[in-house]
C-alpha atoms as a PDB file:
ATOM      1  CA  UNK A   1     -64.123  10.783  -4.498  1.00  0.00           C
ATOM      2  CA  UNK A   2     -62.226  13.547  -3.182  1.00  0.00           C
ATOM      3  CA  UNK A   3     -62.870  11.866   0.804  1.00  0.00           C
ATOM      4  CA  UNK A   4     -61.103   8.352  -0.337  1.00  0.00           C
ATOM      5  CA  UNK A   5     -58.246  10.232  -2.004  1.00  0.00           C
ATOM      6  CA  UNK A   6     -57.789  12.083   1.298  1.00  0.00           C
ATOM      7  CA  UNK A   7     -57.595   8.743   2.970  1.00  0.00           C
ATOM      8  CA  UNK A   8     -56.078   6.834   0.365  1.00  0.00           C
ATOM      9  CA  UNK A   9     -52.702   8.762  -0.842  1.00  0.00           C
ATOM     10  CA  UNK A  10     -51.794   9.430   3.268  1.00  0.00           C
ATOM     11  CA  UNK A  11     -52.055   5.289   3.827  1.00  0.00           C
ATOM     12  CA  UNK A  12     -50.043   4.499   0.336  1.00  0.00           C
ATOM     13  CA  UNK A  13     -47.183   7.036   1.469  1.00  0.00           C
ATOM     14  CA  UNK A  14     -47.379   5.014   4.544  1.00  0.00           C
ATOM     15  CA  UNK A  15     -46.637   1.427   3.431  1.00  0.00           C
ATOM     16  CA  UNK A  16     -43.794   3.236   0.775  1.00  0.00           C
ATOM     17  CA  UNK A  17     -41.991   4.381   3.110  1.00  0.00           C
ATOM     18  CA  UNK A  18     -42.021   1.770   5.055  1.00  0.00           C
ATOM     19  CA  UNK A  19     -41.306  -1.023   2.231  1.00  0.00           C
ATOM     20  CA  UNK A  20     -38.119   1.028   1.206  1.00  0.00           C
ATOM     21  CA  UNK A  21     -36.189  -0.397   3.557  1.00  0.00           C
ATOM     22  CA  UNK A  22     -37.499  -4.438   3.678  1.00  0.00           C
ATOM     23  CA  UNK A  23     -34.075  -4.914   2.842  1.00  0.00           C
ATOM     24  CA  UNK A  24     -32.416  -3.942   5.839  1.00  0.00           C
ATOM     25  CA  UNK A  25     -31.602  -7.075   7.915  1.00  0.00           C
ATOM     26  CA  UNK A  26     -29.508  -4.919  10.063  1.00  0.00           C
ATOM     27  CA  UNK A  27     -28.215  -1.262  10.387  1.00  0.00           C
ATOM     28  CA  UNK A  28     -25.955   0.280  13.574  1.00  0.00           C
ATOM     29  CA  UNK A  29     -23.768   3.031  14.781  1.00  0.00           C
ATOM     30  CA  UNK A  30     -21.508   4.120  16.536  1.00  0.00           C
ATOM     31  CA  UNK A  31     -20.628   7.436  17.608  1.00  0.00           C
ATOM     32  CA  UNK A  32     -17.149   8.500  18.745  1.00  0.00           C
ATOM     33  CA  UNK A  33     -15.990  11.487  21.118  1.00  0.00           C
ATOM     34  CA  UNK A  34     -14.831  15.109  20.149  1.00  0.00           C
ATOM     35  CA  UNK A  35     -11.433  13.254  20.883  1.00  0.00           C
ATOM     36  CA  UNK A  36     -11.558  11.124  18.063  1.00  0.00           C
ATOM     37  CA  UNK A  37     -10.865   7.080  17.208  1.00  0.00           C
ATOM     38  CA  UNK A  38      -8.040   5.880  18.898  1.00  0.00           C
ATOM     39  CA  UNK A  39      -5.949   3.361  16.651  1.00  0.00           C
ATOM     40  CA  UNK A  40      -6.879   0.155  19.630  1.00  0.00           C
ATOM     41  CA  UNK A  41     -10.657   1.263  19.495  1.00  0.00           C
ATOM     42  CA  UNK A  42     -12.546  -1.911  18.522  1.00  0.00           C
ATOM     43  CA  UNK A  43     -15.905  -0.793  16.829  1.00  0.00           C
ATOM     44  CA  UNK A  44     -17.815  -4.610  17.590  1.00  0.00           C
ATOM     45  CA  UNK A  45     -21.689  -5.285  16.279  1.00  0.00           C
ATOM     46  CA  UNK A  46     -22.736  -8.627  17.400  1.00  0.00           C
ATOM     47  CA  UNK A  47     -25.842  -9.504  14.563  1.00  0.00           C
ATOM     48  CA  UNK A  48     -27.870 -12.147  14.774  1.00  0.00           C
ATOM     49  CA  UNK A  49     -28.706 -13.703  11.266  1.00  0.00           C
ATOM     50  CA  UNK A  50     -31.232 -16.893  10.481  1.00  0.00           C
ATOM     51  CA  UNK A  51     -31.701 -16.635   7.071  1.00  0.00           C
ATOM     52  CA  UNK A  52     -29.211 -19.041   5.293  1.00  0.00           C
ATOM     53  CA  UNK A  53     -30.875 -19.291   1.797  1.00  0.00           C
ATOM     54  CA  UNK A  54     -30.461 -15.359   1.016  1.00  0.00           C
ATOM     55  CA  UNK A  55     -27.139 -14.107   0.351  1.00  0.00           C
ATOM     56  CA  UNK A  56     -26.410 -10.410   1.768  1.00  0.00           C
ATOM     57  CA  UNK A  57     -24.763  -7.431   0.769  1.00  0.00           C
ATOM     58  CA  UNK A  58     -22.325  -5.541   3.078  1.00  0.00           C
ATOM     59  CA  UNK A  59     -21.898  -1.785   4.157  1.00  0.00           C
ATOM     60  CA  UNK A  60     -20.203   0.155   5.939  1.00  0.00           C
ATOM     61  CA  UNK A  61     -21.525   3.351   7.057  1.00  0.00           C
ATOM     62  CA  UNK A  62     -19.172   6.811   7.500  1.00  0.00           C
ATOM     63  CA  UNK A  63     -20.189  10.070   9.113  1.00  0.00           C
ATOM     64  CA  UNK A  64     -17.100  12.114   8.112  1.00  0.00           C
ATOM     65  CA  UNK A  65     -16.740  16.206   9.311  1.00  0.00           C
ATOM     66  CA  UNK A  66     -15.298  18.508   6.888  1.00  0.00           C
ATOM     67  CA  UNK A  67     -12.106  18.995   8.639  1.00  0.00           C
ATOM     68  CA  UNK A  68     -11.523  14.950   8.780  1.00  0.00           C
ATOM     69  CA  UNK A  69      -7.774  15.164   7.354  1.00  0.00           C
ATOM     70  CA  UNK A  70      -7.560  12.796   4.737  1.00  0.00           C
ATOM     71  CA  UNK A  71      -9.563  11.815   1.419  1.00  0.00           C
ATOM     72  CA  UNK A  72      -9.551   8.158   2.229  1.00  0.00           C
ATOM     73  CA  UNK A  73      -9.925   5.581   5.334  1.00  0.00           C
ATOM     74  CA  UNK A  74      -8.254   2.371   6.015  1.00  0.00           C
ATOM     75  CA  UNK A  75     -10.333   0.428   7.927  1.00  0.00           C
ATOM     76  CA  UNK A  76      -9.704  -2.921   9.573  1.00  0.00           C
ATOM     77  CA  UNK A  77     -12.250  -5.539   9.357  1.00  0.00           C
ATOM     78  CA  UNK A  78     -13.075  -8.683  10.740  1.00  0.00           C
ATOM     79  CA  UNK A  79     -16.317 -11.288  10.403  1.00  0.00           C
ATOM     80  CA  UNK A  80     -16.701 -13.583  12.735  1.00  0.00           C
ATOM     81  CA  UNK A  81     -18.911 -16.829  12.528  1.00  0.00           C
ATOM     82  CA  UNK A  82     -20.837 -18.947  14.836  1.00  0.00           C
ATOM     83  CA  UNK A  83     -18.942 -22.066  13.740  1.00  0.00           C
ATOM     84  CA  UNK A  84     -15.549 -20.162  14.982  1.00  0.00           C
ATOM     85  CA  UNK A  85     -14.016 -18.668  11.723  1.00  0.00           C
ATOM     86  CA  UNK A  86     -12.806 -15.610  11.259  1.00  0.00           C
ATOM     87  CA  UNK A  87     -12.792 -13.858   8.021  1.00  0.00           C
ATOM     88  CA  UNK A  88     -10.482 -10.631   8.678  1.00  0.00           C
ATOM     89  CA  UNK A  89      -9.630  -7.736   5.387  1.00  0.00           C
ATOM     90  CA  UNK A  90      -7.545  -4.255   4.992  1.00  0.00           C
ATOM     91  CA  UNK A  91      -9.916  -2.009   2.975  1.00  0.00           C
ATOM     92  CA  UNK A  92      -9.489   1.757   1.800  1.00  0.00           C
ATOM     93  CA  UNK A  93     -12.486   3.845   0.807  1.00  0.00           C
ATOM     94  CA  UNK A  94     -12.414   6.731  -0.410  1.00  0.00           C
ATOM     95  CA  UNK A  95     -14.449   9.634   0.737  1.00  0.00           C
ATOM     96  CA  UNK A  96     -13.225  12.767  -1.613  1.00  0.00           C
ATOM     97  CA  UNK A  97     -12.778  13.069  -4.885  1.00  0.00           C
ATOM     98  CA  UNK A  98      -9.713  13.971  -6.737  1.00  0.00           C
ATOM     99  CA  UNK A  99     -10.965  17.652  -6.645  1.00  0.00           C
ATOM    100  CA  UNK A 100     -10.953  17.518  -2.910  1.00  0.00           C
ATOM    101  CA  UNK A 101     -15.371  17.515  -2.995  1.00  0.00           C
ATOM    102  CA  UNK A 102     -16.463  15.166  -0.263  1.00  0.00           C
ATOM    103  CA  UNK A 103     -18.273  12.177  -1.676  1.00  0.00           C
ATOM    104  CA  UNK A 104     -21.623  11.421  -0.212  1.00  0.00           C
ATOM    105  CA  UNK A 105     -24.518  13.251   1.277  1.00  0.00           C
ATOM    106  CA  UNK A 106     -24.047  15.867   3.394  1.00  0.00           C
ATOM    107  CA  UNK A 107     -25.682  18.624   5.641  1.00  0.00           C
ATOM    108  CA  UNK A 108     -23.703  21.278   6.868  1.00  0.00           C
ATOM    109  CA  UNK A 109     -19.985  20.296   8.091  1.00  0.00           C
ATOM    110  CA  UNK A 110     -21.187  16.169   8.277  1.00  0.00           C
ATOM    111  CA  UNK A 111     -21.010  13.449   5.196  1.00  0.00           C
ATOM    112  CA  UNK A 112     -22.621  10.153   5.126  1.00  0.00           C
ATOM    113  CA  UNK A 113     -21.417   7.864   3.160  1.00  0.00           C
ATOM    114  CA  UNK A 114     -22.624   4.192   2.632  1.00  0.00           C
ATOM    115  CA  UNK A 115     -20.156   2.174   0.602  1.00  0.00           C
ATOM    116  CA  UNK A 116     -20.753  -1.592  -0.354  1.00  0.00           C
ATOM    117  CA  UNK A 117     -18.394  -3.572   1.532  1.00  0.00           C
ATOM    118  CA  UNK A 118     -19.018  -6.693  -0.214  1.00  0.00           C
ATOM    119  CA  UNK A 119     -21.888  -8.001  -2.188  1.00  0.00           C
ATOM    120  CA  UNK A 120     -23.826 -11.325  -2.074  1.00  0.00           C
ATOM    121  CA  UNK A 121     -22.520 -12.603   0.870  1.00  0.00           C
ATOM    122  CA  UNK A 122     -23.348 -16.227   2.233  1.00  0.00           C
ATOM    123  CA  UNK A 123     -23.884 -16.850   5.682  1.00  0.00           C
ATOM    124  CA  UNK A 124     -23.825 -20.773   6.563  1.00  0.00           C
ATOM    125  CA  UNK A 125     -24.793 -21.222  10.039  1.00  0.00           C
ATOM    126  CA  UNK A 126     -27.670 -19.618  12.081  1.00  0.00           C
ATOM    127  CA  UNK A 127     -26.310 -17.586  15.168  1.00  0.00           C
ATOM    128  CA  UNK A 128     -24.200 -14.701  16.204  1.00  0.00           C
ATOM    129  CA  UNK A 129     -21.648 -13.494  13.912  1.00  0.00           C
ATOM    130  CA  UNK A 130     -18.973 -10.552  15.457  1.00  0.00           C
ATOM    131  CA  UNK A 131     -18.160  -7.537  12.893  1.00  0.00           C
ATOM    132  CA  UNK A 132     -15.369  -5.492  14.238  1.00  0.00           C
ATOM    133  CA  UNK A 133     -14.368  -2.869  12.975  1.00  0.00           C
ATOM    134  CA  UNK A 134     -10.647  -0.948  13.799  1.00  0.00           C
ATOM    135  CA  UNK A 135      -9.316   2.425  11.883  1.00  0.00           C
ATOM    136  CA  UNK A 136      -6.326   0.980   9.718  1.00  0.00           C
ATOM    137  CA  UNK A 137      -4.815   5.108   9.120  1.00  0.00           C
ATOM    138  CA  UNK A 138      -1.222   5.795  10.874  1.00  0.00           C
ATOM    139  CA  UNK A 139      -2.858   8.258  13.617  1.00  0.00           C
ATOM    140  CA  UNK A 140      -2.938   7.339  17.333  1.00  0.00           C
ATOM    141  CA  UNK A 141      -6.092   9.188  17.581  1.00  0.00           C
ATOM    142  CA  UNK A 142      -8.053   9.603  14.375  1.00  0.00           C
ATOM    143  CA  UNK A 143      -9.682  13.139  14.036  1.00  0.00           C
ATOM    144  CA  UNK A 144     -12.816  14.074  11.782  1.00  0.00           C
ATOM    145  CA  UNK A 145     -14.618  10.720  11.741  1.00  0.00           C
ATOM    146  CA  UNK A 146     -17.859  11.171  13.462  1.00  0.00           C
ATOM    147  CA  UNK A 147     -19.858   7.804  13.290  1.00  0.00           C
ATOM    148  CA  UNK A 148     -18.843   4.350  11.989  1.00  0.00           C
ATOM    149  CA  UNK A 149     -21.460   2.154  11.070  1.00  0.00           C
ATOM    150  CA  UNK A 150     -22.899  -1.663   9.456  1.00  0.00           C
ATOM    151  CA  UNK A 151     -25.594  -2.371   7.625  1.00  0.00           C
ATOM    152  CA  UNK A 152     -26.477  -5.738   6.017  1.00  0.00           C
ATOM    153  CA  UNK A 153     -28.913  -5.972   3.460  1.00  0.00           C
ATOM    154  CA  UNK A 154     -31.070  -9.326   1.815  1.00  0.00           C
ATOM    155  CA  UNK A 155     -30.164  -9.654  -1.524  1.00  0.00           C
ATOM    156  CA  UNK A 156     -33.694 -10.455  -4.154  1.00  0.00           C
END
């Protein structure tokens, strides 16, 4: 007994760990210089998604360092289709509370945040779709964000 326990639990951590994330359709990052994110940086993921009978939810993905300026982001973003369409929004997101605490997890000077972007989202047409991405804050070159990133997600 004790022999297939030793086998047994090491396999079914195994396949749990790996079924956490069966959701993930797609997940990406990317990283920006000690400089910072200039205001006409273009963060672009080109995703190709076949599944058009499962909606999907939307995140984006922030690495923040402790000495990033501001509570919240404005972030540009647009969605475009294979048919041509482009779906563009202004969004804020918050990454501090009102006490100042960064939101999210965190080790050391670094937060990651994942924030739903929007939820049970419909995609039509088989293909390439174009997220981009573009800091919406009034700074030439944005200090204290470390990583921007997209993840899209099936929805059960």
């Amino acid at each position: 007994m004790r022999k297939f326990i030793f086998y047994i639990v090491p396999i079914l951590l195994i396949i749990g760990i790996a079924s956490c994330d069966r959701k993930r359709v797609f997940e990406a990052y990317r990283t920006f210089d000690e400089k910072g994110w200039n205001k006409d940086s273009v963060v672009v993921f080109k995703v190709l998604l076949t599944d058009t009978t499962r909606n999907h939810n939307l995140y984006v993905n922030i690495r923040n360092k402790g000495t990033y300026p501001y509570s919240n982001l404005y972030l540009f973003l647009s969605i475009g289709s294979p048919d041509g369409k482009l779906l563009t929004d202004t969004v804020e997101f918050s990454l501090a509370e009102p006490s100042g605490r960064w939101k999210g997890s965190g080790i050391g000077d670094l937060h990651d945040n994942q924030i739903l972007y929007k939820s049970s989202v419909y995609f039509p047409h088989k293909g390439n779709y174009i997220f981009q991405i573009k800091q919406g804050m009034r700074d030439n070159i944005l200090q204290g964000i470390r990583d921007i990133g997209l993840r899209i997600e099936k929805t059960y």
